[in-house]
C-alpha atoms as a PDB file:
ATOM      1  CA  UNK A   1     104.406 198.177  39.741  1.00  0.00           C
ATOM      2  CA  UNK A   2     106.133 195.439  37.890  1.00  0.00           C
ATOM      3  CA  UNK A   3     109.785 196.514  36.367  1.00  0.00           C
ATOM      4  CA  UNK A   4     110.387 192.586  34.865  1.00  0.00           C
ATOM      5  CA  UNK A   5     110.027 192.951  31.173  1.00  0.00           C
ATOM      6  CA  UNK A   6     110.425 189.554  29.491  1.00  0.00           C
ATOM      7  CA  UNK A   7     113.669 188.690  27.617  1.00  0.00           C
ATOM      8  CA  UNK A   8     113.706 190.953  24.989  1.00  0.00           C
ATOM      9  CA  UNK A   9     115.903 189.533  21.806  1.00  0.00           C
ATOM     10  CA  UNK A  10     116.764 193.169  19.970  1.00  0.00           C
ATOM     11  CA  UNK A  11     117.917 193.245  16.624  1.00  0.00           C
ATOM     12  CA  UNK A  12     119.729 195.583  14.240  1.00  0.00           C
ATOM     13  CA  UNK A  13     117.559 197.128  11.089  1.00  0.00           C
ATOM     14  CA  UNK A  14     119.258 193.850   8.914  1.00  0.00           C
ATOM     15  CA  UNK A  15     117.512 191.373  11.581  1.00  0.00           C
ATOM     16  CA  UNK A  16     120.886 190.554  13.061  1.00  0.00           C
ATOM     17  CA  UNK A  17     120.818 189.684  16.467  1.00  0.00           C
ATOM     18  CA  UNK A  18     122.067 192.574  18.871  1.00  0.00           C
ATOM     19  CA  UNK A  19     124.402 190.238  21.154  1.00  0.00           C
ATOM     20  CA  UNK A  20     126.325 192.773  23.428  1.00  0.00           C
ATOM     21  CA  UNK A  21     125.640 192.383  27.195  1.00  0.00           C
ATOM     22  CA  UNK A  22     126.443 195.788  27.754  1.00  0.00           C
ATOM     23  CA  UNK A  23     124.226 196.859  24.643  1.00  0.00           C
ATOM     24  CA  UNK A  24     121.365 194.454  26.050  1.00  0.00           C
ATOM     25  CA  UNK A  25     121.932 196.042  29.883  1.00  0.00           C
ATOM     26  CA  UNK A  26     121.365 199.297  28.905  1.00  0.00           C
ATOM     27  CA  UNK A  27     118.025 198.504  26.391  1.00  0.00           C
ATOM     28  CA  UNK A  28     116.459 196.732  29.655  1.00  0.00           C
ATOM     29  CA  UNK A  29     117.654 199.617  31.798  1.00  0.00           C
ATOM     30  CA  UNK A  30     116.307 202.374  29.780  1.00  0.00           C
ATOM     31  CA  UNK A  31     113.017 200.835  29.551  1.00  0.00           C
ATOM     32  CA  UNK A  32     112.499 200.142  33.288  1.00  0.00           C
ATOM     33  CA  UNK A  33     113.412 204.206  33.780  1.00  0.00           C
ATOM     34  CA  UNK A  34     110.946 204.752  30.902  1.00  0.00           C
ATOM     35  CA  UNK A  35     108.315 202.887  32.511  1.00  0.00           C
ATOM     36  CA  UNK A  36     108.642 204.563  36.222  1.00  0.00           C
ATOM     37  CA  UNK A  37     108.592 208.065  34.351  1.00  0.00           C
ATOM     38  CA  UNK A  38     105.420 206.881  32.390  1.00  0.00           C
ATOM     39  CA  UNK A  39     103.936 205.647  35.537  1.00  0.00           C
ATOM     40  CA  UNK A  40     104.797 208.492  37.749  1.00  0.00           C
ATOM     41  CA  UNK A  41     103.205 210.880  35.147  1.00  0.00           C
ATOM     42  CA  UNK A  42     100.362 208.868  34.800  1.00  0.00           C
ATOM     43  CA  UNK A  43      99.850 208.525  38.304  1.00  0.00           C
ATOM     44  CA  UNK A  44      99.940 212.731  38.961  1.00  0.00           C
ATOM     45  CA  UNK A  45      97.635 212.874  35.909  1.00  0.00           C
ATOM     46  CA  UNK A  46      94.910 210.854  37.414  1.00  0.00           C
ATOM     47  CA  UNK A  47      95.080 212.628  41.171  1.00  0.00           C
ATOM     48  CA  UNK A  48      95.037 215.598  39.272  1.00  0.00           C
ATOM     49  CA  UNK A  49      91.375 214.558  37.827  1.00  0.00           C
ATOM     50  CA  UNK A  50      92.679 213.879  34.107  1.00  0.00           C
ATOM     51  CA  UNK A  51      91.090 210.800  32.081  1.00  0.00           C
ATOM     52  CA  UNK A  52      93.057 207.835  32.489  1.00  0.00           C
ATOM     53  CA  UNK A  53      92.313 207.219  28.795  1.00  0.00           C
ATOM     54  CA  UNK A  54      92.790 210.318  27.621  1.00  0.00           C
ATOM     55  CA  UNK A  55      96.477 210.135  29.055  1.00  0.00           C
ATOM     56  CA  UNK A  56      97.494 206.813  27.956  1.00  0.00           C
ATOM     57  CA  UNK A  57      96.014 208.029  24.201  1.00  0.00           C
ATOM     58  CA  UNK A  58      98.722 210.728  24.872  1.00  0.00           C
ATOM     59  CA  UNK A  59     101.115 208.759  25.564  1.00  0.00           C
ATOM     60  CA  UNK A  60     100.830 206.561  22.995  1.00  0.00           C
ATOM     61  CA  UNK A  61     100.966 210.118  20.446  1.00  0.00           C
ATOM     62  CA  UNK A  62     103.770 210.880  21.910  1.00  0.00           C
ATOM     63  CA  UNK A  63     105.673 207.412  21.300  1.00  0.00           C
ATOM     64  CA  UNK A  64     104.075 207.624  17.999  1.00  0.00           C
ATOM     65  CA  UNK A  65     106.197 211.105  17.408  1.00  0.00           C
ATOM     66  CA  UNK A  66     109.475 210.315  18.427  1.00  0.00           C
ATOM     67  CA  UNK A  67     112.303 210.806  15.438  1.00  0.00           C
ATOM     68  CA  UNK A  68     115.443 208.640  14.555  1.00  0.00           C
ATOM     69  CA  UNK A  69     118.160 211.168  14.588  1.00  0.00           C
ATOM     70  CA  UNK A  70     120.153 208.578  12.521  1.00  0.00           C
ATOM     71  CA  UNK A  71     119.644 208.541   8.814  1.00  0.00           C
ATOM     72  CA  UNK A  72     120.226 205.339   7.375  1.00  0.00           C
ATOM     73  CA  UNK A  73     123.193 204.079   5.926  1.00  0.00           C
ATOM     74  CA  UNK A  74     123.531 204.083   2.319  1.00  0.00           C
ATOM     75  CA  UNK A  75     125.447 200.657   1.265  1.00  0.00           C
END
């Protein structure tokens, strides 16, 4: 399994460029942890006789479900 995700430019909800190294480190960290705990559950899921397709369509619910904690800011 790959964990090399191409150079990711984030940016804040304004477009502004999210510069921080430390900011940048942890982005690319959590998504390589994100990925092995995907990949880990998707691997039990198929030895465990579940459709491959079925899972990833979970999965992708799942994403699809998360909620920003953060309200806005009102300017």
């Amino acid at each position: 399994m790959s964990k090399h995700f191409p150079d990711i430019v984030w940016r804040g909800p304004s477009g502004e460029i999210i510069s921080c190294f430390e900011k940048n480190k942890v982005m690319r960290e959590n998504l390589i942890e994100i990925q092995q705990a995907c990949q880990d559950a998707l691997e039990d899921a198929i030895l465990m006789g579940c459709d491959e397709n079925q899972f990833r369509e979970s999965l992708a619910e799942l994403i699809a479900s998360l909620v920003n904690p953060y309200p806005p800011l009102q300017s």
